[in-house]
C-alpha atoms as a PDB file:
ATOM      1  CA  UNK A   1     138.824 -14.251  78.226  1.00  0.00           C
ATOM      2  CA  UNK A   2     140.131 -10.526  78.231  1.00  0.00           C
ATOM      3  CA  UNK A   3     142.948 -11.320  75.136  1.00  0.00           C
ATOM      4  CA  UNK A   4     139.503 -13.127  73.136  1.00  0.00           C
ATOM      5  CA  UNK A   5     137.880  -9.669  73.596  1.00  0.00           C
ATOM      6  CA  UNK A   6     140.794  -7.646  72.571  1.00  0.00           C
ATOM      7  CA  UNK A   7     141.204  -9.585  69.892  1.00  0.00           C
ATOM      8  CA  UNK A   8     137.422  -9.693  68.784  1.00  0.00           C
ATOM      9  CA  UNK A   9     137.927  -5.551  69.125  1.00  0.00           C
ATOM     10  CA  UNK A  10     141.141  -5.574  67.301  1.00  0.00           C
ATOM     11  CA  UNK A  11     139.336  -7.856  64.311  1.00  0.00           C
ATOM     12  CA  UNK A  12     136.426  -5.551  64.730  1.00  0.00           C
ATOM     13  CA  UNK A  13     138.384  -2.214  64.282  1.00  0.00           C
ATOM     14  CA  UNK A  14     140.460  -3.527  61.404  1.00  0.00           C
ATOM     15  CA  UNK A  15     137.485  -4.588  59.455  1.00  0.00           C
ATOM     16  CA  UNK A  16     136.110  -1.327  59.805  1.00  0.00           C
ATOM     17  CA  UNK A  17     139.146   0.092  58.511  1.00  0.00           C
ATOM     18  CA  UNK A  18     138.860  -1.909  55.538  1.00  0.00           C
ATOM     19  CA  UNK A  19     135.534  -1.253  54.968  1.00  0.00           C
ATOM     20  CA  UNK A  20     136.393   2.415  55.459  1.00  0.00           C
ATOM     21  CA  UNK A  21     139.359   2.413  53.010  1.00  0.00           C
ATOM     22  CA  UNK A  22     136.615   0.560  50.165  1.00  0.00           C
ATOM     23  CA  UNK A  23     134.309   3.098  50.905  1.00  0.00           C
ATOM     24  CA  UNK A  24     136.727   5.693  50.240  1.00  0.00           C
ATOM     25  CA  UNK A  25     137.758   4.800  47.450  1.00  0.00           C
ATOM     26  CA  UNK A  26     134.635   4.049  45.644  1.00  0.00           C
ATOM     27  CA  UNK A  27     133.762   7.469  46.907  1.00  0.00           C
ATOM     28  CA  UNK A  28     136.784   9.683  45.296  1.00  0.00           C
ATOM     29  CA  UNK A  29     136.179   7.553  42.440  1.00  0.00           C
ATOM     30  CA  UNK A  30     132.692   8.564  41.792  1.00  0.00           C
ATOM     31  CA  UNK A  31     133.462  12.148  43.060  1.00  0.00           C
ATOM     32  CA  UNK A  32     136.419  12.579  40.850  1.00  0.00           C
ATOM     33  CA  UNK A  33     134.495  12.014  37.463  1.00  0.00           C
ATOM     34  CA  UNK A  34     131.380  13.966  38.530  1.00  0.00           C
ATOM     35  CA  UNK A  35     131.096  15.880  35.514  1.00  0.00           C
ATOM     36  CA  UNK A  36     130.909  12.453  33.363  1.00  0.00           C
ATOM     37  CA  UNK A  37     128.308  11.479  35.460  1.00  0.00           C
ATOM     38  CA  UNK A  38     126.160  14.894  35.485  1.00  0.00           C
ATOM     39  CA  UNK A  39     126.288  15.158  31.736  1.00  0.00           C
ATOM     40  CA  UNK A  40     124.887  11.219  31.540  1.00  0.00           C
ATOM     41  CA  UNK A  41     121.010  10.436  31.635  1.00  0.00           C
ATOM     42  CA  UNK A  42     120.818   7.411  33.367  1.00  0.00           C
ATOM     43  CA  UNK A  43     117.275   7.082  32.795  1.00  0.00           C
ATOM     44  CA  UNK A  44     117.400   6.369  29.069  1.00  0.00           C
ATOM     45  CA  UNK A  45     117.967   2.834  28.610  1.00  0.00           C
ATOM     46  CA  UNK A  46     116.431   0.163  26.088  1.00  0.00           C
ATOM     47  CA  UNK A  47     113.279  -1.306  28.007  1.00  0.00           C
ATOM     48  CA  UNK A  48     113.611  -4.490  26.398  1.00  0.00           C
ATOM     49  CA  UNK A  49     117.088  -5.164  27.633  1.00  0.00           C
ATOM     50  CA  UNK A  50     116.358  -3.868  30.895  1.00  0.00           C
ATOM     51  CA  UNK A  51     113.297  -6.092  31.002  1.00  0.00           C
ATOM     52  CA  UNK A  52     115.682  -9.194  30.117  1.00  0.00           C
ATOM     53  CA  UNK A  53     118.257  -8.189  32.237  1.00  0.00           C
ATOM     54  CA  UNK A  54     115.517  -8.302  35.281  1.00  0.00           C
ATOM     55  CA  UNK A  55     113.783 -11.767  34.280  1.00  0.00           C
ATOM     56  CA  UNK A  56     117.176 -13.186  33.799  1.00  0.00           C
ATOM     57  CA  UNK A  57     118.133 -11.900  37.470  1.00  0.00           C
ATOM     58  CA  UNK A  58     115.270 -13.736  38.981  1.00  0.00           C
ATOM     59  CA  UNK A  59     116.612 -16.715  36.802  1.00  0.00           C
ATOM     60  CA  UNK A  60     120.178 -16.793  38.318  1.00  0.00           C
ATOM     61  CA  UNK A  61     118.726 -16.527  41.670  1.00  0.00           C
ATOM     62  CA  UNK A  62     116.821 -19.223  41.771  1.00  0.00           C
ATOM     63  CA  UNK A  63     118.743 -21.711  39.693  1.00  0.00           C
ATOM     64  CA  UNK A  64     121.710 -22.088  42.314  1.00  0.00           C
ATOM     65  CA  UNK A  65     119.390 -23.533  45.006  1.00  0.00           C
ATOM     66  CA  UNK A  66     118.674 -26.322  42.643  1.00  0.00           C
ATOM     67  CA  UNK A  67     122.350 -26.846  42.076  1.00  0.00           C
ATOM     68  CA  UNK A  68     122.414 -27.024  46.294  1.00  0.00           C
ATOM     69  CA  UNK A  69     119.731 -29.253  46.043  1.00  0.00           C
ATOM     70  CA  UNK A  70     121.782 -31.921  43.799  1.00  0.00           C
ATOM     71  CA  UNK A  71     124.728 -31.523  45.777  1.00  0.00           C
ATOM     72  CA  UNK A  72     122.446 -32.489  48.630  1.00  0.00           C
ATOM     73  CA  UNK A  73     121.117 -35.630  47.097  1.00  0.00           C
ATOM     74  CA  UNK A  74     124.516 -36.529  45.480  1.00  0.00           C
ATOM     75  CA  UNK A  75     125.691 -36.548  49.196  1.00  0.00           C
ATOM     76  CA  UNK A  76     122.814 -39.049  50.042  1.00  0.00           C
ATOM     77  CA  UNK A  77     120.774 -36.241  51.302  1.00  0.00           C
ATOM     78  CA  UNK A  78     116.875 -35.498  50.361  1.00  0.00           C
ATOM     79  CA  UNK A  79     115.126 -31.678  50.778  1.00  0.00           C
ATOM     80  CA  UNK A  80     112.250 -30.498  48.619  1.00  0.00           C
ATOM     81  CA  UNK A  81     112.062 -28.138  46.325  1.00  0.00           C
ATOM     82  CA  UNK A  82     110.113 -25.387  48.579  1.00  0.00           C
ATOM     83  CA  UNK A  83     112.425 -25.867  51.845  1.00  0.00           C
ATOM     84  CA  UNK A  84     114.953 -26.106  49.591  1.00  0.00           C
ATOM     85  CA  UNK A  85     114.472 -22.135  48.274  1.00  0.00           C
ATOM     86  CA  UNK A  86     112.751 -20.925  51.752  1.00  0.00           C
ATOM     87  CA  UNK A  87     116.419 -21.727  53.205  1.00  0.00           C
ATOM     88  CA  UNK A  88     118.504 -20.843  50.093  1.00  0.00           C
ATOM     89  CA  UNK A  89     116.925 -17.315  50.098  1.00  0.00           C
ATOM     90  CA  UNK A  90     116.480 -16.520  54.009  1.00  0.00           C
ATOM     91  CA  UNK A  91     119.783 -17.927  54.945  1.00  0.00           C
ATOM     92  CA  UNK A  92     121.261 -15.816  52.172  1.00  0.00           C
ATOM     93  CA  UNK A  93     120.529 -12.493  53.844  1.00  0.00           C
ATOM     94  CA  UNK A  94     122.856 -13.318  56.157  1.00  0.00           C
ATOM     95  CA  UNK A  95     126.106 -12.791  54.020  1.00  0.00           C
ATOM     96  CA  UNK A  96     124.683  -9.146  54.754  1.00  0.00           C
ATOM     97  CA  UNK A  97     126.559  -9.515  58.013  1.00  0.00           C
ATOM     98  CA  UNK A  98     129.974  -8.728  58.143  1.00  0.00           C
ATOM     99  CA  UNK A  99     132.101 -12.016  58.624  1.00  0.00           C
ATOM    100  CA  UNK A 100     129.260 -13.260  56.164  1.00  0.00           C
ATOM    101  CA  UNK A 101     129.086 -16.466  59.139  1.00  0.00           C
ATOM    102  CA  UNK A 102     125.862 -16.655  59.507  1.00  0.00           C
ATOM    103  CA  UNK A 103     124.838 -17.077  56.046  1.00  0.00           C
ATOM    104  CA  UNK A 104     126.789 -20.502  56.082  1.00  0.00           C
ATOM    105  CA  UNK A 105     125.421 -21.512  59.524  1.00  0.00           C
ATOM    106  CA  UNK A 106     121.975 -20.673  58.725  1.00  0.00           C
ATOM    107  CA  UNK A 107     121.989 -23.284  55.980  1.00  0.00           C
ATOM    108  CA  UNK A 108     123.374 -25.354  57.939  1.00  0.00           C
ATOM    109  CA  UNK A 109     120.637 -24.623  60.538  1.00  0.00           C
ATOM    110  CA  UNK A 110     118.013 -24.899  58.538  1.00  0.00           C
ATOM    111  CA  UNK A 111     118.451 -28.008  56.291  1.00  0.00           C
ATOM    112  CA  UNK A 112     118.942 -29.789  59.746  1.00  0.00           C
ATOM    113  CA  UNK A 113     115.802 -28.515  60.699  1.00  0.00           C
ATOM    114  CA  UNK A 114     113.945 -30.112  57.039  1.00  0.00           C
ATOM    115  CA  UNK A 115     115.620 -32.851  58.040  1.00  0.00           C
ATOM    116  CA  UNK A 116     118.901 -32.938  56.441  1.00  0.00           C
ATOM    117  CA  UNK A 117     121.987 -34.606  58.344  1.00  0.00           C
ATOM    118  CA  UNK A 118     124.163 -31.972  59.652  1.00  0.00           C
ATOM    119  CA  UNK A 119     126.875 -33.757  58.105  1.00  0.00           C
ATOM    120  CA  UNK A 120     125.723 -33.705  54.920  1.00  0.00           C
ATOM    121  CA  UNK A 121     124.295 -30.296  55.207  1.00  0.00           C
ATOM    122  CA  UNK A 122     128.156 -29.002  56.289  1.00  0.00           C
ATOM    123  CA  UNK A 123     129.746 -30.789  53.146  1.00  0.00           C
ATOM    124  CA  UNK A 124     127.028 -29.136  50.570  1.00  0.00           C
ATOM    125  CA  UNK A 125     127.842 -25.592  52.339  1.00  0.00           C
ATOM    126  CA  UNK A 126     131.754 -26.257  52.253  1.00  0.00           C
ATOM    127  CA  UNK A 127     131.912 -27.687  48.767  1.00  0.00           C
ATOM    128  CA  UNK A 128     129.604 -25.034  47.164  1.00  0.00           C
ATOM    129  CA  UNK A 129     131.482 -22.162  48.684  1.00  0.00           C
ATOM    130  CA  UNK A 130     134.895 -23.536  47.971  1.00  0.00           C
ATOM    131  CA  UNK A 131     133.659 -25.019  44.331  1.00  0.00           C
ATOM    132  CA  UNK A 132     131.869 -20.979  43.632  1.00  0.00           C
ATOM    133  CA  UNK A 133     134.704 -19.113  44.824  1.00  0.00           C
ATOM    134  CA  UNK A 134     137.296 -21.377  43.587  1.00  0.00           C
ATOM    135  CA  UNK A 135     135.551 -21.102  39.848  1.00  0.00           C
ATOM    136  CA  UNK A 136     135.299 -17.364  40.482  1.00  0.00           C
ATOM    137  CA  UNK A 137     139.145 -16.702  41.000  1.00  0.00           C
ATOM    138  CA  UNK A 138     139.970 -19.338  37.798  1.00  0.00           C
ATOM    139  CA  UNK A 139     137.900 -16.531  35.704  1.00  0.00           C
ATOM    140  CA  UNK A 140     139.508 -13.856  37.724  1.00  0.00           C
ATOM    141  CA  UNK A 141     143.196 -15.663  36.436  1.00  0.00           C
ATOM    142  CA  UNK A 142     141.903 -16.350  32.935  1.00  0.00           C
ATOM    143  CA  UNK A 143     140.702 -12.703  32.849  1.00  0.00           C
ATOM    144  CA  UNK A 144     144.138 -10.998  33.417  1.00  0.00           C
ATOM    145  CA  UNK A 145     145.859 -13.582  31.219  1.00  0.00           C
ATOM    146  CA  UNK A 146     143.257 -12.168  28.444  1.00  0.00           C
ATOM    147  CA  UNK A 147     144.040  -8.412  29.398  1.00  0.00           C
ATOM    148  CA  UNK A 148     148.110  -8.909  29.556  1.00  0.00           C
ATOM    149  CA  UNK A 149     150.162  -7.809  26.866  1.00  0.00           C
ATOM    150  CA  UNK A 150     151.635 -10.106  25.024  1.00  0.00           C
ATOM    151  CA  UNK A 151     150.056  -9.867  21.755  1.00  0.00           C
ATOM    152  CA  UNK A 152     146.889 -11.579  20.405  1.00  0.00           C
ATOM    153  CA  UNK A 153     144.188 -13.450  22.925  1.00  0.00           C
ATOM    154  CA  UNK A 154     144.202 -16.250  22.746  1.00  0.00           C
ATOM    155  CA  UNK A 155     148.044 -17.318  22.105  1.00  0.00           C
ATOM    156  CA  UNK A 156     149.411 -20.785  23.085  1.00  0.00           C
ATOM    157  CA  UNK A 157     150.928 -19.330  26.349  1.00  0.00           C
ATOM    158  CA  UNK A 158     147.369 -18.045  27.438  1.00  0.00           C
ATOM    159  CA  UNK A 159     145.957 -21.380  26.397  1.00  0.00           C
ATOM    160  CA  UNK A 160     147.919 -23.531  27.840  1.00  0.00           C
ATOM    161  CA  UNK A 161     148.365 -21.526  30.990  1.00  0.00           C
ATOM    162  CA  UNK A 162     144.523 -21.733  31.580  1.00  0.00           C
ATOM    163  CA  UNK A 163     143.539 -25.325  30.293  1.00  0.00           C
ATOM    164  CA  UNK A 164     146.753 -26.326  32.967  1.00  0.00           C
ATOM    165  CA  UNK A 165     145.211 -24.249  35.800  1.00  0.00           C
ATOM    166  CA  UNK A 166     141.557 -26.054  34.852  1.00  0.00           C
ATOM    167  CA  UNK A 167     143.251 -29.042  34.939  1.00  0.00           C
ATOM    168  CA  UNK A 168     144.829 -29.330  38.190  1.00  0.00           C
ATOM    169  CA  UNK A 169     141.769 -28.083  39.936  1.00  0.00           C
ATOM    170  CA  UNK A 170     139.659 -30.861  38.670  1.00  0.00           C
ATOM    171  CA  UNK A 171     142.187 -32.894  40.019  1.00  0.00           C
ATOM    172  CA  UNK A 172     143.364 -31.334  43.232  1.00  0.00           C
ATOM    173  CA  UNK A 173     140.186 -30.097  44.307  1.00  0.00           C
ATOM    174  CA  UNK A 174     138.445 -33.303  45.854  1.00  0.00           C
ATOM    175  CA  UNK A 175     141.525 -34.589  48.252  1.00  0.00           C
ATOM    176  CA  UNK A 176     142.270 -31.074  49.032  1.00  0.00           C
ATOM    177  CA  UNK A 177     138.585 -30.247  49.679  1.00  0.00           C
ATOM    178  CA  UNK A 178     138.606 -33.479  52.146  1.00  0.00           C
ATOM    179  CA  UNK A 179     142.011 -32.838  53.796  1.00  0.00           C
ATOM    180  CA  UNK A 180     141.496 -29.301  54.411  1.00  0.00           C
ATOM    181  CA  UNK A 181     138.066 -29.504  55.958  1.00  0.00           C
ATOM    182  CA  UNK A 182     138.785 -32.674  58.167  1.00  0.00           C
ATOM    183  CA  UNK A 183     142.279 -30.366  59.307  1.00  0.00           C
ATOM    184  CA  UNK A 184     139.848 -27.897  60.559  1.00  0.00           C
ATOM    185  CA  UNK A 185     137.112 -29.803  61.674  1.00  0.00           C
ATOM    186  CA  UNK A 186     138.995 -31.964  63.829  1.00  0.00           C
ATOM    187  CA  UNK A 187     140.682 -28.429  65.638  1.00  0.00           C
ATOM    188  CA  UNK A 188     137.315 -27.793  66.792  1.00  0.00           C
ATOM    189  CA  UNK A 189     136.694 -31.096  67.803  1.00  0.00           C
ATOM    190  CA  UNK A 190     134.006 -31.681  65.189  1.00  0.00           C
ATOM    191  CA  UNK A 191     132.652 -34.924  63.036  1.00  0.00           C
ATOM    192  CA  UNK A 192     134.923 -35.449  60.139  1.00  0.00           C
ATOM    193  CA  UNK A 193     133.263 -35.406  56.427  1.00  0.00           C
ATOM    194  CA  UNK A 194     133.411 -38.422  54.547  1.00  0.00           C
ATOM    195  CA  UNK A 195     133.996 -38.841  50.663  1.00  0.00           C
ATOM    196  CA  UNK A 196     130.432 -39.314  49.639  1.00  0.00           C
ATOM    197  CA  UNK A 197     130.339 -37.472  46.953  1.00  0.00           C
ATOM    198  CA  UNK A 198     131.150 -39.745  43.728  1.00  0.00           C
ATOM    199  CA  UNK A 199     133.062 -38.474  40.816  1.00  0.00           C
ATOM    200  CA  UNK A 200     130.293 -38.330  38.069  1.00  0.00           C
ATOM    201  CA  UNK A 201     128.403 -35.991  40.700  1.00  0.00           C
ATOM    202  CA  UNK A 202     131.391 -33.794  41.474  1.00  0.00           C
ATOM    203  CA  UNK A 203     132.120 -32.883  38.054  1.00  0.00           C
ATOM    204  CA  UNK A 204     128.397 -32.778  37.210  1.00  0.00           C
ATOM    205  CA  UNK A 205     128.847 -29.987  39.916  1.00  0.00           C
ATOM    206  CA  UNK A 206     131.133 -28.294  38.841  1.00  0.00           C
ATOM    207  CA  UNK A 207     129.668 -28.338  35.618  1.00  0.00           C
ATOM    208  CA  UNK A 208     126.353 -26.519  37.449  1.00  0.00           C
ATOM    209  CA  UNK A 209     128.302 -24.463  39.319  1.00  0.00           C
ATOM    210  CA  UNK A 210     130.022 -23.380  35.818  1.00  0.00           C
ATOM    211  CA  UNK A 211     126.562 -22.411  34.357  1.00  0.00           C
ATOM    212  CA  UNK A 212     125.792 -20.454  37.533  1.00  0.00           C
ATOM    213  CA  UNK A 213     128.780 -18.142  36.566  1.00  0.00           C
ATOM    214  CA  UNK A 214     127.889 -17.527  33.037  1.00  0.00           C
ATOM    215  CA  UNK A 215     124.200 -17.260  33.310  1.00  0.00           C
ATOM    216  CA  UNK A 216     124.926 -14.520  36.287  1.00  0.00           C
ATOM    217  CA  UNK A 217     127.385 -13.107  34.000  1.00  0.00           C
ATOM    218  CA  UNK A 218     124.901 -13.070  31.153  1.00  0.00           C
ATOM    219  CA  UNK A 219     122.468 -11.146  33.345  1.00  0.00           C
ATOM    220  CA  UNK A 220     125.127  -7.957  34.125  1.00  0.00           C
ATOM    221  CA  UNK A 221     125.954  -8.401  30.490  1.00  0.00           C
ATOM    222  CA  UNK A 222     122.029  -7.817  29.520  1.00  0.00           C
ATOM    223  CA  UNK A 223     122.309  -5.005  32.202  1.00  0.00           C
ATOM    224  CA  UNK A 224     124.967  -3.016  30.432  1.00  0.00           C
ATOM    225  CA  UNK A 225     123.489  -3.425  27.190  1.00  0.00           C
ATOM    226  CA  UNK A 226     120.249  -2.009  27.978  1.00  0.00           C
ATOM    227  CA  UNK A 227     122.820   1.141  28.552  1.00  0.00           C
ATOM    228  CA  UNK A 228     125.806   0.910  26.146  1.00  0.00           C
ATOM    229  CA  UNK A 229     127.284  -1.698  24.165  1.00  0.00           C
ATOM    230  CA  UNK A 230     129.068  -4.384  24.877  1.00  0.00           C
ATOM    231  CA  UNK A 231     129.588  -7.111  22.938  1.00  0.00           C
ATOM    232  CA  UNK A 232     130.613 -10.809  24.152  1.00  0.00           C
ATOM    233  CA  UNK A 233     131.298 -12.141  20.777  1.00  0.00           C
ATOM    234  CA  UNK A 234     134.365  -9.230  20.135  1.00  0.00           C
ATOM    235  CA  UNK A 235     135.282  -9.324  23.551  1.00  0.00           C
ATOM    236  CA  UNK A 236     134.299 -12.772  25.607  1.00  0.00           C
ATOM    237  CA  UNK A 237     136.376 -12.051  28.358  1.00  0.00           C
ATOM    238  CA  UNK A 238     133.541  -9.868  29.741  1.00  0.00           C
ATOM    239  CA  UNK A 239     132.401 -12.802  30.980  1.00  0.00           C
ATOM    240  CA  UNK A 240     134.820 -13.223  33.656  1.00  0.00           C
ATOM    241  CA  UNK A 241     134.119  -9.766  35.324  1.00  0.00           C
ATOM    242  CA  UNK A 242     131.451 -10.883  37.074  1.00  0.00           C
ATOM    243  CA  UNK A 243     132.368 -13.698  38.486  1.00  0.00           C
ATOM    244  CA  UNK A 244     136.169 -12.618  40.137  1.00  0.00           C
ATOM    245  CA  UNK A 245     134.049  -9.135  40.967  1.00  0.00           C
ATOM    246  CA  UNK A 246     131.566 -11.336  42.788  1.00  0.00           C
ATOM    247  CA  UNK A 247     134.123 -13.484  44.477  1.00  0.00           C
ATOM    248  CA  UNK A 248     136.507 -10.614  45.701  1.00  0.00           C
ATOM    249  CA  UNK A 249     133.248  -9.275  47.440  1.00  0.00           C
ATOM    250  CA  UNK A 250     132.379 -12.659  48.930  1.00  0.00           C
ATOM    251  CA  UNK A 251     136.136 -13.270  50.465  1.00  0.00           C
ATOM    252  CA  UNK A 252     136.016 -10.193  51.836  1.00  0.00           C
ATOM    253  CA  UNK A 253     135.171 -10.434  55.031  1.00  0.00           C
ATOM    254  CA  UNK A 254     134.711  -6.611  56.227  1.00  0.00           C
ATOM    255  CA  UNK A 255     132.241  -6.079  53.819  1.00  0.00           C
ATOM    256  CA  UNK A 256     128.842  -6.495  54.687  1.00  0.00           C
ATOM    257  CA  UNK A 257     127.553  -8.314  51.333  1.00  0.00           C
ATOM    258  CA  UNK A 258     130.362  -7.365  49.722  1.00  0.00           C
ATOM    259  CA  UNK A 259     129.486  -3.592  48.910  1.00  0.00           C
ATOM    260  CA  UNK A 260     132.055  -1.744  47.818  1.00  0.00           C
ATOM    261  CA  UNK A 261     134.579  -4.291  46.775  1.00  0.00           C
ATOM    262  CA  UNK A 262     132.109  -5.875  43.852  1.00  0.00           C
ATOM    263  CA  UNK A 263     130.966  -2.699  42.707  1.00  0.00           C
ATOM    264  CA  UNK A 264     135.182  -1.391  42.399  1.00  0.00           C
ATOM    265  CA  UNK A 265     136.324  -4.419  40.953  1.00  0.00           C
ATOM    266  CA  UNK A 266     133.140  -4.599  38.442  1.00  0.00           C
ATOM    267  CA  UNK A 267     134.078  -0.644  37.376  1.00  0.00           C
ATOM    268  CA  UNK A 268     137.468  -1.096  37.023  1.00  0.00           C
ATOM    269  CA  UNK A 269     137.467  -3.720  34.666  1.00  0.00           C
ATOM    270  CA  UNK A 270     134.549  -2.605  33.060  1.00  0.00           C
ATOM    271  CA  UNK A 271     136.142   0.868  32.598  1.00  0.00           C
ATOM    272  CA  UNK A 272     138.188  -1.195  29.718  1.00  0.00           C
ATOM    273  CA  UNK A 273     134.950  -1.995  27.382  1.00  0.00           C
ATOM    274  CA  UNK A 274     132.374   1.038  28.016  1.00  0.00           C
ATOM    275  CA  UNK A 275     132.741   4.915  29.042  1.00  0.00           C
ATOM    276  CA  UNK A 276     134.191   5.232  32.827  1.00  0.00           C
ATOM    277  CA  UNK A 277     130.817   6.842  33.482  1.00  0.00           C
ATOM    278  CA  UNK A 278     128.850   3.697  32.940  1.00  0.00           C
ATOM    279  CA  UNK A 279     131.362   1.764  34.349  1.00  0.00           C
ATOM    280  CA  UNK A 280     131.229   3.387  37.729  1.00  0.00           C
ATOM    281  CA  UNK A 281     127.585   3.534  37.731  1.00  0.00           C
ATOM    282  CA  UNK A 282     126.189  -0.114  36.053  1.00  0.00           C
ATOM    283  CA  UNK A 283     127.746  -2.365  39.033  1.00  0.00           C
ATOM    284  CA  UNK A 284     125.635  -0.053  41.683  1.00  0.00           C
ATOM    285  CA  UNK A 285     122.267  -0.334  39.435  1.00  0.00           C
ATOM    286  CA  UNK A 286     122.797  -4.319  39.274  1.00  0.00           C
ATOM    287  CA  UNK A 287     123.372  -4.357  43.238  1.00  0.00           C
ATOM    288  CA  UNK A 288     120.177  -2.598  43.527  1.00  0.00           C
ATOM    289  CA  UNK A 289     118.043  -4.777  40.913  1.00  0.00           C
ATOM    290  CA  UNK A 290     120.029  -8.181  42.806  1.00  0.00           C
ATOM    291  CA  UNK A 291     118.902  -6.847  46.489  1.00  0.00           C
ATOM    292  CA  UNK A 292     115.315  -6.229  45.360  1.00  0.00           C
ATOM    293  CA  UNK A 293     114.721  -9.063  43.501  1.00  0.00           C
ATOM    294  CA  UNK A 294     116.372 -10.934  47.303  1.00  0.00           C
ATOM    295  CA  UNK A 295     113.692  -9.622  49.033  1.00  0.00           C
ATOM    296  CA  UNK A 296     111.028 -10.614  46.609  1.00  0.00           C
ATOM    297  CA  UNK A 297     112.197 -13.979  46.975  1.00  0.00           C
ATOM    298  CA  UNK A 298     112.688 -14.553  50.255  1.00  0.00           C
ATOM    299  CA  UNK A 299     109.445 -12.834  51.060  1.00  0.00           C
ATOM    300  CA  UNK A 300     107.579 -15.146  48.920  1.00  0.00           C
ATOM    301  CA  UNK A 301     109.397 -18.696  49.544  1.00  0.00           C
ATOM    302  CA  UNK A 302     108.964 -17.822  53.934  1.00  0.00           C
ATOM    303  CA  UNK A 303     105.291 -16.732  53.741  1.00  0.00           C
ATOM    304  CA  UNK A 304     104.396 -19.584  51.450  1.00  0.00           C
ATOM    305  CA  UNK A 305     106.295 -23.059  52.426  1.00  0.00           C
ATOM    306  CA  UNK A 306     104.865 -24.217  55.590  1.00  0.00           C
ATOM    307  CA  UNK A 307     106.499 -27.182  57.079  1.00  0.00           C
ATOM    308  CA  UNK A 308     104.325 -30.508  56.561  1.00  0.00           C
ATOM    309  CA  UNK A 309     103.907 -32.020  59.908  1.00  0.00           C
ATOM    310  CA  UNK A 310     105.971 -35.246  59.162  1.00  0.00           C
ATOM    311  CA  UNK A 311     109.000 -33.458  58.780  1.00  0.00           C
ATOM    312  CA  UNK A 312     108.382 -31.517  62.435  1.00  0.00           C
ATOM    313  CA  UNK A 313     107.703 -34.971  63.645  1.00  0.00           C
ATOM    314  CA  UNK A 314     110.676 -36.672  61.841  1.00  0.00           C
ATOM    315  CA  UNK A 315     113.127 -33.700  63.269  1.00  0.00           C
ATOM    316  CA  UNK A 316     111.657 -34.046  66.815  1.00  0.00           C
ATOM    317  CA  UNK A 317     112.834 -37.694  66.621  1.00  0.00           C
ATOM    318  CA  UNK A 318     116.305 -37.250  65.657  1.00  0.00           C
ATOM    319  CA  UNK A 319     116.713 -35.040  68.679  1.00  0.00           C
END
């Protein structure tokens, strides 16, 4: 019991440490190009592209929970639309949390609760965070291949480096998905995840999972626009800024929400395309129009769904 608690203060003080050192440096960056930032008006922008950049936030919100929700059925699952976004949103705010634990558990709570075998409700939460962040650091990897020297983008080396890495993960990724998971499940002495999940659904998810990416990326893209000018047709590679940004933030751990680590990653490679004092300041404007737009969901999909009393019953009997 006593070396669990040193080592739950030991993982404690190290992730604050991190945290500390992210803080810092976004910090000294900011501070260090203060006279960019003072002699920018950050409240001239182009309504319409700010306007687009907000529907379009809403828009990538929402359309992951019905990529959840075909995972679910492709698994042999069922959940409705409503429960389906009450639990998406809610269970989201727990990647607030450093650890970012019980985000995953509360969707696994929750889709229990509507109903949903815990089994199946484990595999859609492993496969979607492994199948996201795995997509996230392929863009991250594309991305630097793009940005290396080495002459002209794209080359035969950068295209056959990436279209090699695409192709093994299509492969590898099911087996490995089912090997890993069953490794750890059966350490903690839980059920073991079958292979439900056909191939014509997997790659249709990955597919969805794909579009998630861009259209999010399309929505910072908007963002930045409605400021300076970047364009995706000179430089597509913008695309992939986002989404290894995004991931970084998710995989690390210290960071409540990832805050800190996005926002760096996003400015640093943004720092490439548009003046460093948009760069440092976009990322921080797009956390704060992502955040609010959270709460208007969540607020909206708890207050409204109320649970139809044959589900309540149905869960009561599978107790």
């Amino acid at each position: 019991m006593t070396d669990k608690r040193h080592l739950k203060y030991l993982t404690g003080i190290i992730k604050i440490l991190l945290f500390s050192a992210v803080i810092w440096f976004v910090i000294s960056n900011i501070s260090g190009n203060i006279d960019k930032l003072k002699d920018t008006d950050f409240s001239s922008y182009d309504p319409v592209y700010m306007f687009m950049a907000v529907l379009t936030v809403f828009i990538s919100l929402i359309y992951p929970v019905f990529v959840w929700k075909f995972l679910i059925g492709s698994l042999g699952g069922k959940i409705n639309t409503l429960p389906a976004l009450k639990i998406w949103f809610v269970s989201n705010l727990g990647r607030y949390i450093p650890g970012k634990v019980l985000q995953l558990a509360g969707l696994v709570y929750f889709s229990a609760a509507e109903g949903v075998s815990k089994n199946k409700a484990v595999q859609s939460v492993l496969y979607s965070q492994i199948a996201s962040n795995g997509l996230g650091l392929l863009m991250g990897l594309s991305l630097l291949f793009i940005k290396s020297s080495g002459g002209r983008f794209p080359n035969t080396y950068h295209i056959t480096i990436i279209l090699t890495a695409v192709f093994f993960f299509v492969l590898w990724f099911p087996s490995f998905f089912l090997r890993s998971s069953n490794y750890f499940l059966s350490k903690f002495n839980r059920e073991k995840i079958d292979n439900s999940l056909s191939k014509r659904n997997y790659i249709l998810f990955i597919l969805f999972q794909t579009v998630n990416w861009v259209l999010m990326s399309f929505t910072f893209i908007i963002l930045v626009n409605s400021y300076t000018s970047l364009s995706i047709i000179r430089n597509p590679e913008v695309l992939f800024i986002l989404p290894i940004s995004w991931t970084l933030g998710l995989i690390a751990f210290f960071a409540p929400g990832g805050i800190g680590v996005r926002e760096g990653a996003m400015s640093f490679w943004l720092s490439g395309f548009i003046p460093l004092e948009y760069a440092l300041v976009l990322p921080w404007i797009h956390r704060i129009i992502i955040s609010f737009a959270e709460i208007i969901l969540t607020t909206i999909f708890y207050l409204t769904y109320q649970k139809p009393d044959y589900v309540n019953d149905s869960t009561e009997q599978n107790k």
